[in-house]
N, C-alpha and C. Protein backbone atom coordinates (compact mmCIF):
# COMPACT_ATOMS: atom_id res chain seq x y z
N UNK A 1 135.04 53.98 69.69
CA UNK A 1 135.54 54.44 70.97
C UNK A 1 136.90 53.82 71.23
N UNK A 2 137.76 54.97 72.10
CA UNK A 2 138.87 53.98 71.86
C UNK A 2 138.86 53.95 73.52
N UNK A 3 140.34 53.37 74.08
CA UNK A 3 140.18 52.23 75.23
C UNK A 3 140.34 53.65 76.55
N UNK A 4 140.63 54.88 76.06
CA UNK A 4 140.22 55.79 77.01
C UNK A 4 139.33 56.40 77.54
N UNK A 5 138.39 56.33 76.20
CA UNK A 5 136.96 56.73 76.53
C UNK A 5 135.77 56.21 76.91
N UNK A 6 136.27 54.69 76.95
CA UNK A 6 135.46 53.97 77.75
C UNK A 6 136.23 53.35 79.00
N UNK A 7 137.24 53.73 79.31
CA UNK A 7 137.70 54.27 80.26
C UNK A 7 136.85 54.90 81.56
N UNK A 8 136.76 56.06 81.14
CA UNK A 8 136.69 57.38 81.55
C UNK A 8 134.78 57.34 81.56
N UNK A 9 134.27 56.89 81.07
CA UNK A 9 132.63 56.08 80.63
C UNK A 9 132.62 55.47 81.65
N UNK A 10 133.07 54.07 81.81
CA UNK A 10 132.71 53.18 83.14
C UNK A 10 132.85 53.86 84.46
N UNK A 11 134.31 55.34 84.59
CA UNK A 11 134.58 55.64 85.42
C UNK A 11 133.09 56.38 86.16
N UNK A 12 133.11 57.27 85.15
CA UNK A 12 131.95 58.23 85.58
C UNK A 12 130.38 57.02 85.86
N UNK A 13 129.96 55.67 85.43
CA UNK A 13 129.05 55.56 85.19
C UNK A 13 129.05 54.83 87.07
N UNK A 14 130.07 54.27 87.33
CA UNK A 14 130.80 53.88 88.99
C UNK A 14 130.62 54.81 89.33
N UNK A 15 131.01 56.14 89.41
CA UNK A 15 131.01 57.42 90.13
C UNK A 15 128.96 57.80 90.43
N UNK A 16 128.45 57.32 89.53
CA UNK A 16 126.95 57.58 89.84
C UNK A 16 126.70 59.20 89.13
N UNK A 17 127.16 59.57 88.10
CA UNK A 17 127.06 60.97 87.10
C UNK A 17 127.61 60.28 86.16
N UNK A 18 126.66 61.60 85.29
CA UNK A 18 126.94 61.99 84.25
C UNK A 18 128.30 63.08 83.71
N UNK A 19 128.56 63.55 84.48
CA UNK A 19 129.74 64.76 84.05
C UNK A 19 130.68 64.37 83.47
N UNK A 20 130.98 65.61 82.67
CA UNK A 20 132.68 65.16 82.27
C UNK A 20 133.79 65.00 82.61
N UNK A 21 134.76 64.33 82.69
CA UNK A 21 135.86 64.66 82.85
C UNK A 21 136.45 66.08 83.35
N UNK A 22 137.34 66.31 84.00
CA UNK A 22 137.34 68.08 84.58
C UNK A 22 138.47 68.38 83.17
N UNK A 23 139.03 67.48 82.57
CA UNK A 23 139.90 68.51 81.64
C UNK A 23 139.03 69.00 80.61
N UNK A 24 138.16 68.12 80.32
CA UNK A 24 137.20 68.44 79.25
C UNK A 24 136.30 69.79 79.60
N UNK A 25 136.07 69.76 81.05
CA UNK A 25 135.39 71.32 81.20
C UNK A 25 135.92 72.53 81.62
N UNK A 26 137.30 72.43 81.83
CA UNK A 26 138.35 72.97 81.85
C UNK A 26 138.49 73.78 80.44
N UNK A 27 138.45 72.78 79.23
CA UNK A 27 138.88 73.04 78.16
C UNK A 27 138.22 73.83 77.14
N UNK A 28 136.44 73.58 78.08
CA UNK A 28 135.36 74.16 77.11
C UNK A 28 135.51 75.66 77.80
N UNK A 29 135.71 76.07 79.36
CA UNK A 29 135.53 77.05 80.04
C UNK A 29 136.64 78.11 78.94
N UNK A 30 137.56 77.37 78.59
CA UNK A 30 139.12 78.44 77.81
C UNK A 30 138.05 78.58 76.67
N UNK A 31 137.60 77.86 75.96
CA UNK A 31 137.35 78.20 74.54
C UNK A 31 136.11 78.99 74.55
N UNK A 32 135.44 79.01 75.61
CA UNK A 32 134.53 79.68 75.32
C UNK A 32 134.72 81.48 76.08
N UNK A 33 134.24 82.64 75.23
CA UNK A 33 134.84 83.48 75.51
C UNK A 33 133.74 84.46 76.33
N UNK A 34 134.22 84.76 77.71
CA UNK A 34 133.34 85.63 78.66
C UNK A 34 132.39 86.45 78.16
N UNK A 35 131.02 86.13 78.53
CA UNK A 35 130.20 87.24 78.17
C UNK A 35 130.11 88.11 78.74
N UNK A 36 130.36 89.33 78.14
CA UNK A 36 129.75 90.50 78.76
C UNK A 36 128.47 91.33 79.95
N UNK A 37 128.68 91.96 80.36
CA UNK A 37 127.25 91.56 81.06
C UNK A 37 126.12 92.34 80.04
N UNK A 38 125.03 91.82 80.60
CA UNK A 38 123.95 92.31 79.89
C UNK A 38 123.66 93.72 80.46
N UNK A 39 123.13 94.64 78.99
CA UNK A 39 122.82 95.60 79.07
C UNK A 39 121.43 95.77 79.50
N UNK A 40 121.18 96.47 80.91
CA UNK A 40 119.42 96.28 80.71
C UNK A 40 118.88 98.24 80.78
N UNK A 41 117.84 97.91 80.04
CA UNK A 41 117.17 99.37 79.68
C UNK A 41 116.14 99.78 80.87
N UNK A 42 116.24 101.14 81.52
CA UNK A 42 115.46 101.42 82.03
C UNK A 42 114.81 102.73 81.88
N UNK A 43 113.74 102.87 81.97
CA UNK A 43 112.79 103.97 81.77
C UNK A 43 111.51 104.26 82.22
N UNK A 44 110.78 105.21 81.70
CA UNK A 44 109.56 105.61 82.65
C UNK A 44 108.43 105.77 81.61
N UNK A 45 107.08 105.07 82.05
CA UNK A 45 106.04 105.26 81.15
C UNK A 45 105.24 105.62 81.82
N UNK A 46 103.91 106.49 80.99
CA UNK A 46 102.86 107.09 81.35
C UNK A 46 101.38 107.08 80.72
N UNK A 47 102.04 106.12 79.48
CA UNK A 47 100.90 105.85 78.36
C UNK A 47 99.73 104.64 78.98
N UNK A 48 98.81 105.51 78.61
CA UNK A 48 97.47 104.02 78.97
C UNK A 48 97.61 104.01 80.66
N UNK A 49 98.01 105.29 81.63
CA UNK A 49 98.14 104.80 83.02
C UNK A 49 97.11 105.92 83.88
N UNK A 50 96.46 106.94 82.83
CA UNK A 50 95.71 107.95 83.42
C UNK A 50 96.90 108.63 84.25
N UNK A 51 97.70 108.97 83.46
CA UNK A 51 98.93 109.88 84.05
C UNK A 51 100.15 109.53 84.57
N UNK A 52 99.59 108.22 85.47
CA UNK A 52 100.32 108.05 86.91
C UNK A 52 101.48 107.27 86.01
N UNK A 53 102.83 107.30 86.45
CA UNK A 53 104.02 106.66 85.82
C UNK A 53 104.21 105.67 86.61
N UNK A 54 105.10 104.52 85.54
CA UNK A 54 105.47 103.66 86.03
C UNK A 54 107.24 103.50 85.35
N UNK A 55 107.85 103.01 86.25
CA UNK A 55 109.36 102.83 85.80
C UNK A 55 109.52 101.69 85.40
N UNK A 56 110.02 101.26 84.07
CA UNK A 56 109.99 100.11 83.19
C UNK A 56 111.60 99.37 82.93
N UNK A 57 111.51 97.97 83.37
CA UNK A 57 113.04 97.27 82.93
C UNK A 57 112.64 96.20 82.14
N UNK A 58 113.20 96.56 81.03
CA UNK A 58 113.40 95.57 79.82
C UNK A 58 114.44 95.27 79.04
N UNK A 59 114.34 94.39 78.12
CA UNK A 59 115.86 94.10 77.69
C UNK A 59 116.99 92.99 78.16
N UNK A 60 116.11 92.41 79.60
CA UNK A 60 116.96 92.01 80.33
C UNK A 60 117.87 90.29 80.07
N UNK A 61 117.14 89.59 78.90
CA UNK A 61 117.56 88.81 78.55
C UNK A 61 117.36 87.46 79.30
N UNK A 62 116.54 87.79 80.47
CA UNK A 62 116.10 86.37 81.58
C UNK A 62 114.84 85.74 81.28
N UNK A 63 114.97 84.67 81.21
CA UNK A 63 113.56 83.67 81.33
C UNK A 63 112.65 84.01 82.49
N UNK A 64 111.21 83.59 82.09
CA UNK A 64 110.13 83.96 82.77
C UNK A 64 110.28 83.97 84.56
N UNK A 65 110.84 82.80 84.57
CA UNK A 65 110.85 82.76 86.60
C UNK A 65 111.96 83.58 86.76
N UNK A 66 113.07 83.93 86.10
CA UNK A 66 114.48 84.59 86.56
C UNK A 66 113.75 86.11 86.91
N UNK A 67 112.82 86.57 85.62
CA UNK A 67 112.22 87.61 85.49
C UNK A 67 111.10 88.05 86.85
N UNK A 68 110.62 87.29 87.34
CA UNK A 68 110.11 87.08 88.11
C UNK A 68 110.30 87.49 89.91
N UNK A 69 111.80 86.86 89.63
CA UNK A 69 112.64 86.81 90.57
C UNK A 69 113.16 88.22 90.71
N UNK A 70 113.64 88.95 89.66
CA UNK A 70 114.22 90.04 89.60
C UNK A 70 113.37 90.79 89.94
N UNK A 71 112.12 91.19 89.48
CA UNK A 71 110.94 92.05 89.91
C UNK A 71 110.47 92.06 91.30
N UNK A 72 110.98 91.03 91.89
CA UNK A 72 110.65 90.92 93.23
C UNK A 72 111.40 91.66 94.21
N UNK A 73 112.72 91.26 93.58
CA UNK A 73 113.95 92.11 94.80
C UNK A 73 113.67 93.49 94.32
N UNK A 74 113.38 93.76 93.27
CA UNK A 74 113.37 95.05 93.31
C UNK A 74 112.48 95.91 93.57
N UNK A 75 110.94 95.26 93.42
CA UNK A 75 110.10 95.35 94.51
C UNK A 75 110.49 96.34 95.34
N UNK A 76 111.00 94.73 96.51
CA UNK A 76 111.36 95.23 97.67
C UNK A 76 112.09 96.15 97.83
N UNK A 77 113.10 96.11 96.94
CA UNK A 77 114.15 97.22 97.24
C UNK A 77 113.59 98.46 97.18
N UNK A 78 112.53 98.79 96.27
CA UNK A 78 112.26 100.24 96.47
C UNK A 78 110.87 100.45 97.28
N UNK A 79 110.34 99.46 97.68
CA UNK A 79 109.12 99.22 98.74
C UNK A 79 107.81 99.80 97.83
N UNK A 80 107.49 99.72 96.53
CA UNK A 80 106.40 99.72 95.93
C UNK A 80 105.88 98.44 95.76
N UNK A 81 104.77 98.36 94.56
CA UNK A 81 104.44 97.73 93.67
C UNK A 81 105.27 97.48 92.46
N UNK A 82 104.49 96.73 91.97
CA UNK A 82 104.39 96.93 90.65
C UNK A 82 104.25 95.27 89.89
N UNK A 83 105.13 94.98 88.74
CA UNK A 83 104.79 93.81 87.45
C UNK A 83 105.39 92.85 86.97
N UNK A 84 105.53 91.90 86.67
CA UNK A 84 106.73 91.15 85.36
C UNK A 84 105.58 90.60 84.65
N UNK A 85 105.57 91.19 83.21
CA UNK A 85 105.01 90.71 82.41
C UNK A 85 104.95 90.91 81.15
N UNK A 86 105.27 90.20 80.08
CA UNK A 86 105.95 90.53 78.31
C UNK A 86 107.50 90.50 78.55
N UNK A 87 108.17 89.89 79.45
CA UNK A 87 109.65 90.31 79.63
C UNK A 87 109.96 91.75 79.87
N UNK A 88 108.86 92.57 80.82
CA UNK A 88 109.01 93.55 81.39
C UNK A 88 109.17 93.58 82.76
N UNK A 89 109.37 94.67 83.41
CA UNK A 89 109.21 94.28 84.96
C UNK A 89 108.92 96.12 84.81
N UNK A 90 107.74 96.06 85.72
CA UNK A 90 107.08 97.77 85.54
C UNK A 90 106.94 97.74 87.37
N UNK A 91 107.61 98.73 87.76
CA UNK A 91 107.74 99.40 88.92
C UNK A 91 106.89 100.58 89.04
N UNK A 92 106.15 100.60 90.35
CA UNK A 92 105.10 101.91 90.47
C UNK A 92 106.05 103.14 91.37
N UNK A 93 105.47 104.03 90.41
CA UNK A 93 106.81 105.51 90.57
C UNK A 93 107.44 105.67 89.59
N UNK A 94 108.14 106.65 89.97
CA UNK A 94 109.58 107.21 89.48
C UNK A 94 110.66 106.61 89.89
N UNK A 95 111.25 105.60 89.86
CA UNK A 95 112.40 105.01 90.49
C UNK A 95 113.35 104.56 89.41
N UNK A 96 113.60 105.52 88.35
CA UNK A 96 114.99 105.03 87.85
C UNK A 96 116.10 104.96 88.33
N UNK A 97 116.05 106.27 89.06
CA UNK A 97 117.68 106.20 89.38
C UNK A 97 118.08 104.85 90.66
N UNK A 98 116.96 104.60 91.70
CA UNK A 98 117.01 103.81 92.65
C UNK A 98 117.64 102.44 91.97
N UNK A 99 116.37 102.08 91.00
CA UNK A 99 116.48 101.00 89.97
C UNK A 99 117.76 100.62 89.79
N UNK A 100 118.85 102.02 89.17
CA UNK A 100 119.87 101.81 87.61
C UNK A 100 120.68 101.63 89.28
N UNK A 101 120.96 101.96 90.77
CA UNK A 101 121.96 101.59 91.96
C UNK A 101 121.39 100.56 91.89
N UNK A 102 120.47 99.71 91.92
CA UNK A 102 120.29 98.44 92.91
C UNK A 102 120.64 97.69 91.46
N UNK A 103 120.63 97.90 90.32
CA UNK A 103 120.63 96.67 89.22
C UNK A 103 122.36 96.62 89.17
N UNK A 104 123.02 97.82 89.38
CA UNK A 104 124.14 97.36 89.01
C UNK A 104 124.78 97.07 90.55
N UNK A 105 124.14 97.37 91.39
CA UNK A 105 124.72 96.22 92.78
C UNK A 105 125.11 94.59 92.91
N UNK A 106 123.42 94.49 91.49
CA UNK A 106 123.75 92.90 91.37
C UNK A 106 124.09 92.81 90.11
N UNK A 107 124.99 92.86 89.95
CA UNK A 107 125.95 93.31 88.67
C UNK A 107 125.56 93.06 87.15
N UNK A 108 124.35 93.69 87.06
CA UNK A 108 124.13 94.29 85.66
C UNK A 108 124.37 95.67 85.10
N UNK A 109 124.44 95.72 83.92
CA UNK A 109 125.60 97.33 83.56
C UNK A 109 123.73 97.91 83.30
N UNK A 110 123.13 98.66 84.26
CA UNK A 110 122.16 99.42 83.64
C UNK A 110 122.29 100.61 82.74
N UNK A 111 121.18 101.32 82.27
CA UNK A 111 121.38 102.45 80.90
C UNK A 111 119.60 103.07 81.20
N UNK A 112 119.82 104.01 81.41
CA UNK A 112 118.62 104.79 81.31
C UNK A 112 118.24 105.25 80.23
N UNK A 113 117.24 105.38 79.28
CA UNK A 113 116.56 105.37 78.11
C UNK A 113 115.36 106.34 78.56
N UNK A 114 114.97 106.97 77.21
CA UNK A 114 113.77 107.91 77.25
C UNK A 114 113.91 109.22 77.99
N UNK A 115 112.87 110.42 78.21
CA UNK A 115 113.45 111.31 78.93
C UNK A 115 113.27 111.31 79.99
């Protein structure tokens, strides 16, 4: 270690954190290059439901509680039922198109799939 980086060590360990330095996260924010948003798939199933459809979002790339979370607002947003479960989120109805407005409100690029 040289006499800056323990420097910059005692500083932060006085400060009561762990963080880095701001040039250092400054520096990682440049090098690292914007992700895209995620593509999420939406569609409609009828298999195994005795007819009745359900509108299906998958693909979405979120961990179990995020998933969770998402199924909820959207829920509400379209005032049914419905699921999160397998990294699915199954909505009761027909609600793609409602779905593919409210997902990209909260700015995911939706894509409708299937017929």
């Amino acid at each position: 270690m040289n006499e800056n980086e323990i420097t910059d060590l005692a500083a932060r360990l006085f400060a009561g954190g762990d963080k880095p330095p701001q040039e250092k996260v400054e520096a990682q924010r440049a090098s690292s290059p914007d992700k895209k948003p995620t593509t999420v798939k939406v569609g409609r199933e009828t298999k195994g439901r005795r007819g009745k459809g359900v509108t299906t979002v998958f693909d979405t790339g979120l961990g179990e509680h995020e998933l969770l979370d998402l199924a909820a607002k959207l829920k509400q947003r379209c005032g049914t039922g419905g699921t999160a479960k397998d990294g699915r989120i199954e909505i009761q109805g027909d609600q793609r198109e409602r779905l593919i407005l409210e997902l990209e409100k909260m700015g995911y690029k939706a894509k409708s799939v299937g017929g």
